[in-house]
Protein backbone atom coordinates (compact mmCIF):
# COMPACT_ATOMS: atom_id res chain seq x y z
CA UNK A 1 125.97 98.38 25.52
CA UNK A 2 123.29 98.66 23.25
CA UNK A 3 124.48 96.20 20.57
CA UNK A 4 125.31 94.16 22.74
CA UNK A 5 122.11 94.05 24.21
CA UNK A 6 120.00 93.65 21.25
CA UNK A 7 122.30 91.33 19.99
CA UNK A 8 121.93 89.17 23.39
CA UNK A 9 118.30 89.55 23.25
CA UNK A 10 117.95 88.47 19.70
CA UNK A 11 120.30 85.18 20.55
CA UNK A 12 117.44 84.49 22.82
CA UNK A 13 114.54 84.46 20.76
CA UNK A 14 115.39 81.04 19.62
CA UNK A 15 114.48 79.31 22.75
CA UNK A 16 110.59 81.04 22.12
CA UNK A 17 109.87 80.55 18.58
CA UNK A 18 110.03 76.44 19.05
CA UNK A 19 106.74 76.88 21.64
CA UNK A 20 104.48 77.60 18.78
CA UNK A 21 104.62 74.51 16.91
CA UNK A 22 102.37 71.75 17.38
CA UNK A 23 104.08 68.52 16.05
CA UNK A 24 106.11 67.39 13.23
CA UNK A 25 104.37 68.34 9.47
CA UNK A 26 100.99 69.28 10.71
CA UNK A 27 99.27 71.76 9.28
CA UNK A 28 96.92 74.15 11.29
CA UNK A 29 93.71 75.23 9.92
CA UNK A 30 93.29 77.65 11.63
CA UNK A 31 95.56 80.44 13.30
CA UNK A 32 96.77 80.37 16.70
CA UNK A 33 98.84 82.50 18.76
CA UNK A 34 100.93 81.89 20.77
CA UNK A 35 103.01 85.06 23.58
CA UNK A 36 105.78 84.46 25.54
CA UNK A 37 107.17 87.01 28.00
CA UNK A 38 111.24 86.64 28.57
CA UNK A 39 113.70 88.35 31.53
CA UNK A 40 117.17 88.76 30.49
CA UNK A 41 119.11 88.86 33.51
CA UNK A 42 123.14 89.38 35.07
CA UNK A 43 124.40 88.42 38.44
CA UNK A 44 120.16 88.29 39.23
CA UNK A 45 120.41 91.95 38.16
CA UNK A 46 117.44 92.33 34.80
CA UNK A 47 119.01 93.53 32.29
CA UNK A 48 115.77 93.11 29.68
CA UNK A 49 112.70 92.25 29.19
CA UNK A 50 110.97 90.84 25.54
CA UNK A 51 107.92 89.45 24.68
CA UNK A 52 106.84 87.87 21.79
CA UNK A 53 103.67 87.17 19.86
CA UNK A 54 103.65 83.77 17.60
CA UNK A 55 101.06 83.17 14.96
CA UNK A 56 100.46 80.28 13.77
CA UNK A 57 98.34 80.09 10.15
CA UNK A 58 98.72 76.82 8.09
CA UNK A 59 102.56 75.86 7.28
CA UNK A 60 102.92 80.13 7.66
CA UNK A 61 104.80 81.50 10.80
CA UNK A 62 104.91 85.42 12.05
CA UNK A 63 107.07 86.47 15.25
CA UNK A 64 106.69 89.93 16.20
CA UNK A 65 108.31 90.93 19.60
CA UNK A 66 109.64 93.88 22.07
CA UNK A 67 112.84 94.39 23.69
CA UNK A 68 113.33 97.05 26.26
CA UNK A 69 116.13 97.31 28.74
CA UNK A 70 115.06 97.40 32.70
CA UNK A 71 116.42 97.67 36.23
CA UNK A 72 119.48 99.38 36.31
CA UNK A 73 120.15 98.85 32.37
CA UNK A 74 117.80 101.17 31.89
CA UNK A 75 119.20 104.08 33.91
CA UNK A 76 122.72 103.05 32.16
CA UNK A 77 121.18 102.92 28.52
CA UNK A 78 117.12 103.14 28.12
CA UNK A 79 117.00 100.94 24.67
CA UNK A 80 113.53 99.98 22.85
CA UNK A 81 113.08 97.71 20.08
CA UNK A 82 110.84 95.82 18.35
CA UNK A 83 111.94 92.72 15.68
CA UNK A 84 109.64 90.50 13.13
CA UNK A 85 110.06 87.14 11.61
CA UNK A 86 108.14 85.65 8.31
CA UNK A 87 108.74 82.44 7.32
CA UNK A 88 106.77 78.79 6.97
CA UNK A 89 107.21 75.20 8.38
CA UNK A 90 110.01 72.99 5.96
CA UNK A 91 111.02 69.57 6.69
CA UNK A 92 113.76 70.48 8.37
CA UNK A 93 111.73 72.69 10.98
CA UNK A 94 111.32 76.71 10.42
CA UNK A 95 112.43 78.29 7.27
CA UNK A 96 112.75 81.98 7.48
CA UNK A 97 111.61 84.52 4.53
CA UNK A 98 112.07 88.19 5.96
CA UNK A 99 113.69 88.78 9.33
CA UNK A 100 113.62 92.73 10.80
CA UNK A 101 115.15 94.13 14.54
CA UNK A 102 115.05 98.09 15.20
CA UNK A 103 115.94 99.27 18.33
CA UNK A 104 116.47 102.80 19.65
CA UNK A 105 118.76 104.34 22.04
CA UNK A 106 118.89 107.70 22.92
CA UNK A 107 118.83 109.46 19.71
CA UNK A 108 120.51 106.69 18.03
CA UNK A 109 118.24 103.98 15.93
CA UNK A 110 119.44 101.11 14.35
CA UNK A 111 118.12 98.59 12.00
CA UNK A 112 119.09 95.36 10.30
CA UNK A 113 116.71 93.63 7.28
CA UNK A 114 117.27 90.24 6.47
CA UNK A 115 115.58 88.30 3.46
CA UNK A 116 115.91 84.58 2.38
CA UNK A 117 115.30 83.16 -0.96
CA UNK A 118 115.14 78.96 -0.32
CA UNK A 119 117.03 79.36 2.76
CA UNK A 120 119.89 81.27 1.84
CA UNK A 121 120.28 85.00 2.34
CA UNK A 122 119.53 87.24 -0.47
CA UNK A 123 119.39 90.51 1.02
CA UNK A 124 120.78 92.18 3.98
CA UNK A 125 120.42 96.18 4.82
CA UNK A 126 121.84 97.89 7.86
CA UNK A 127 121.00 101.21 8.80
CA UNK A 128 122.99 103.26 9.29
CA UNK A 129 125.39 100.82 6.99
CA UNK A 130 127.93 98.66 8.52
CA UNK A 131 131.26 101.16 9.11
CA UNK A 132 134.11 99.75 6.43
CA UNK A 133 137.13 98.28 8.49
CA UNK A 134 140.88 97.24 7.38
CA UNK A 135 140.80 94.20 9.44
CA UNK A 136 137.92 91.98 8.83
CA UNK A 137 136.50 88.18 7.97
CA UNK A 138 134.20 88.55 5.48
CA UNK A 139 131.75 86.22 4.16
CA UNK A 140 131.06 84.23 1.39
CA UNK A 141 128.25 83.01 -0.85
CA UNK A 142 127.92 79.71 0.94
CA UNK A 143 128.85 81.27 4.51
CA UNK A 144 125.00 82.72 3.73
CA UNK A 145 123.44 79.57 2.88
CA UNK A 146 121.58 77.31 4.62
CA UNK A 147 121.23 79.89 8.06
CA UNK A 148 118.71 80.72 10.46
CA UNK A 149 118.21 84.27 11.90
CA UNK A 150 117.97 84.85 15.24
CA UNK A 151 114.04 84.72 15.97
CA UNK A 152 113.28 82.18 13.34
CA UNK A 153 113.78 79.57 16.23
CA UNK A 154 115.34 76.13 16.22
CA UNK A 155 113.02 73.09 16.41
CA UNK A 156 115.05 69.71 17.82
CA UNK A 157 112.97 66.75 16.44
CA UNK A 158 114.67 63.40 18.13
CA UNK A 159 113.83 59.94 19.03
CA UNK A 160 115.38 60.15 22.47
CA UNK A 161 116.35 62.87 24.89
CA UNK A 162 119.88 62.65 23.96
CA UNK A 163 119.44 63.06 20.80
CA UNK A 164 118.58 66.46 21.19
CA UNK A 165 122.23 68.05 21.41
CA UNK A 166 123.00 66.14 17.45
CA UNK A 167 122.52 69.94 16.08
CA UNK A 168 124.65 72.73 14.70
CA UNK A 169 123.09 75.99 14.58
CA UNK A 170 123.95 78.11 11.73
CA UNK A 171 123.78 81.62 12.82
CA UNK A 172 123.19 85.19 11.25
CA UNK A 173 122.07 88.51 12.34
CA UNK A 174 123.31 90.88 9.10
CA UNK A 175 126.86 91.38 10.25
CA UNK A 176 127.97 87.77 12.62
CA UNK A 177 128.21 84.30 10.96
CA UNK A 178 128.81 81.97 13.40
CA UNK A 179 128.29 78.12 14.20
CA UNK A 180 126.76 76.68 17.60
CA UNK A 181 127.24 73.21 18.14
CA UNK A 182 125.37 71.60 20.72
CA UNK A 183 126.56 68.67 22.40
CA UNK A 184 124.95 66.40 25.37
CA UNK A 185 125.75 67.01 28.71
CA UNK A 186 123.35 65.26 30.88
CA UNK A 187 119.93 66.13 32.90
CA UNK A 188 118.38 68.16 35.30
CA UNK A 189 115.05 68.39 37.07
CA UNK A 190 112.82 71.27 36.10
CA UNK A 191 109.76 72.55 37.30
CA UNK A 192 107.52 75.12 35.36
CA UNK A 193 104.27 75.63 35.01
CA UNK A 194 102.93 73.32 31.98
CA UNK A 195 106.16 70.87 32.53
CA UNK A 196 107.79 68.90 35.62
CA UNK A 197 110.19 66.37 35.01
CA UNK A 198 113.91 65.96 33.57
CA UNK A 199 115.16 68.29 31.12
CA UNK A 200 118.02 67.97 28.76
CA UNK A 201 121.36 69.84 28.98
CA UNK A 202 123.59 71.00 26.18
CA UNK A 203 126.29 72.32 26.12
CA UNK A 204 127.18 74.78 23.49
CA UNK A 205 129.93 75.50 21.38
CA UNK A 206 130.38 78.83 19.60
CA UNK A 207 132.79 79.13 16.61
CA UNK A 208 132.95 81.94 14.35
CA UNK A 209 132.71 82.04 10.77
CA UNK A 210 132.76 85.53 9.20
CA UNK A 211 131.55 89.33 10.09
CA UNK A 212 133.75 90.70 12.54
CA UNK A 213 136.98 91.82 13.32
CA UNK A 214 140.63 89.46 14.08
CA UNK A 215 141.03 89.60 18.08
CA UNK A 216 137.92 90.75 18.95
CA UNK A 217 137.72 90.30 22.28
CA UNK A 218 134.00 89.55 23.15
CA UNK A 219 134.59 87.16 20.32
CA UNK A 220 137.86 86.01 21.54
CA UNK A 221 135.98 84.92 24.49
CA UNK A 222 132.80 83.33 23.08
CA UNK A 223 134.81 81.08 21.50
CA UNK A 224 137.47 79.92 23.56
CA UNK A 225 136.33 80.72 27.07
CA UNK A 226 132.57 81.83 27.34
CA UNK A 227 130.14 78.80 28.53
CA UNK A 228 126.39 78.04 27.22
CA UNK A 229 124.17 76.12 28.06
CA UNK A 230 120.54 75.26 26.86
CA UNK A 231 118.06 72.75 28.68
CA UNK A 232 115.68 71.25 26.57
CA UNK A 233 112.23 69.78 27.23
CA UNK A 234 109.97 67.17 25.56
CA UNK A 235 107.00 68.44 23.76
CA UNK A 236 104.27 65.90 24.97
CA UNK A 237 104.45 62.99 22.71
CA UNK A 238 105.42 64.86 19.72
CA UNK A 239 108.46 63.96 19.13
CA UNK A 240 109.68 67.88 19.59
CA UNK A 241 111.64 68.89 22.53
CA UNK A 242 111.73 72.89 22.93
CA UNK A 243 114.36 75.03 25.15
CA UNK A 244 113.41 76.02 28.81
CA UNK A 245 116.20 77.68 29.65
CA UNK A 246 119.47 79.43 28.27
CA UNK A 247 122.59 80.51 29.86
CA UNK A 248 125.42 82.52 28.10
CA UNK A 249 129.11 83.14 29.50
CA UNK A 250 130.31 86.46 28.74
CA UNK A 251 133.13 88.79 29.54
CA UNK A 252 131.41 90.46 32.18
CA UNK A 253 129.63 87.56 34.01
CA UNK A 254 126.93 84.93 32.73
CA UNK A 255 123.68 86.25 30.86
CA UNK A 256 120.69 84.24 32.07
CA UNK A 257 117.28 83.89 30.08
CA UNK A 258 114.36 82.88 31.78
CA UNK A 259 110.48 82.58 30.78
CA UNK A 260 107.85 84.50 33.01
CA UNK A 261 104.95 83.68 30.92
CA UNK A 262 104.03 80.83 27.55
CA UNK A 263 100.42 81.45 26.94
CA UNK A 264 98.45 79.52 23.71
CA UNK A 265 95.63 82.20 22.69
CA UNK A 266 93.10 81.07 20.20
């Protein structure tokens, strides 16, 4: 339960980080910062909550954020974590240079340390280490290259709305490699406060690449079975279109991620 949760949680941080950033290649003078408050949710039941605080200095980016189980999750398994993200503005949207998630549960603590050297990974430390299994992809040099963690956010530049959905994530949390391909599935109305109009809907596709074990079953399922979904949103005139809403297919029902609060602090 509890990797699974943080893991689900951290899968989720994407759809935040993209609210910080202003418009494409502008440099800030000065910092901003930016929270955003998230409910992670099953069958209506919360699951999670997580918050994040964005800062915004120049072309340099810092995420820091909280996860902590709720509702009935929390009588089950009463997990606390915090994660952090370092990285700067590229061309190609938000590179990451560190990325760091520790979570407790129980007695147990966990943590995973990612760092980047010109977007591909350079160092990775679990603790406690990663156990050593007989069956297992592993992953190469150039699996590592070229990823995003999972708070360093994805940023969807496009001319048109369905545009949007012409991306491949390239996932990695220190032990999962794994591709998301979005594709365009239509529109939907959507209402939140700071947006009303039509949002975009893509589907996703999960596939993965290295880091885990033949026949997995949660993976089984990801791949072939489980359904996501992300709804997209224009960014003003920008030019950006951010996420507004995230939906995830699982074994044991659908995990739903929903915003309660996007506030810009100066």
């Amino acid at each position: 339960m509890t990797d699974r949760l943080a893991r689900t949680a951290s899968l989720a941080a994407p759809l935040i980080a993209v609210f910080f950033l202003q418009a494409p290649g502008t440099a800030l003078a000065a910092a901003k910062k930016f929270v955003a408050d998230y409910t992670v949710s099953l069958y209506g039941l919360t699951l999670a909550h997580t918050s994040f605080t964005s800062t915004l200095d120049g072309n340099d980016i810092s995420i820091d954020g909280t996860i902590a189980t709720a509702g009935v999750a929390r009588i089950i398994d009463d997990t606390k974590g915090t994660t952090t993200v370092r990285g700067h503005l590229s061309g190609d949207g938000v590179t990451p240079d560190s990325f760091a998630i520790a979570y407790k549960s129980g007695k147990k603590n966990k943590r995973t340390e990612i760092d980047f050297t010109d977007g591909a990974v350079s160092r990775t430390m679990n603790e406690p280490p990663l156990k050593k299994r007989k069956k297992w992809v592993p992953l190469s040099a150039d699996d590592l290259k070229a990823v995003t963690d999972p708070l360093s956010g994805i940023m969807v530049r496009a001319d048109k709305p369905a545009d949007v959905c012409n991306k491949t994530l390239r996932y990695y949390d220190g032990e999962l490699r794994a591709d998301i391909a979005f594709s365009y599935a239509g529109k939907k109305p959507l209402s939140i406060p700071g947006y009303s109009g039509d949002a975009t809907v893509c589907m996703a596709r999960f596939t993965p690449v290295g880091g885990y074990r033949p026949g997995n079953s949660t993976i089984e399922y990801l791949k072939n079975k489980g359904k996501m979904t992300i709804a997209f949103a224009p960014m003003g005139s920008t030019g950006m279109f951010v996420p507004v809403s995230a939906s995830v297919g699982t074994k044991i029902g659908t995990v739903s991620v929903s915003a309660d609060r996007l506030e810009a602090k100066q």
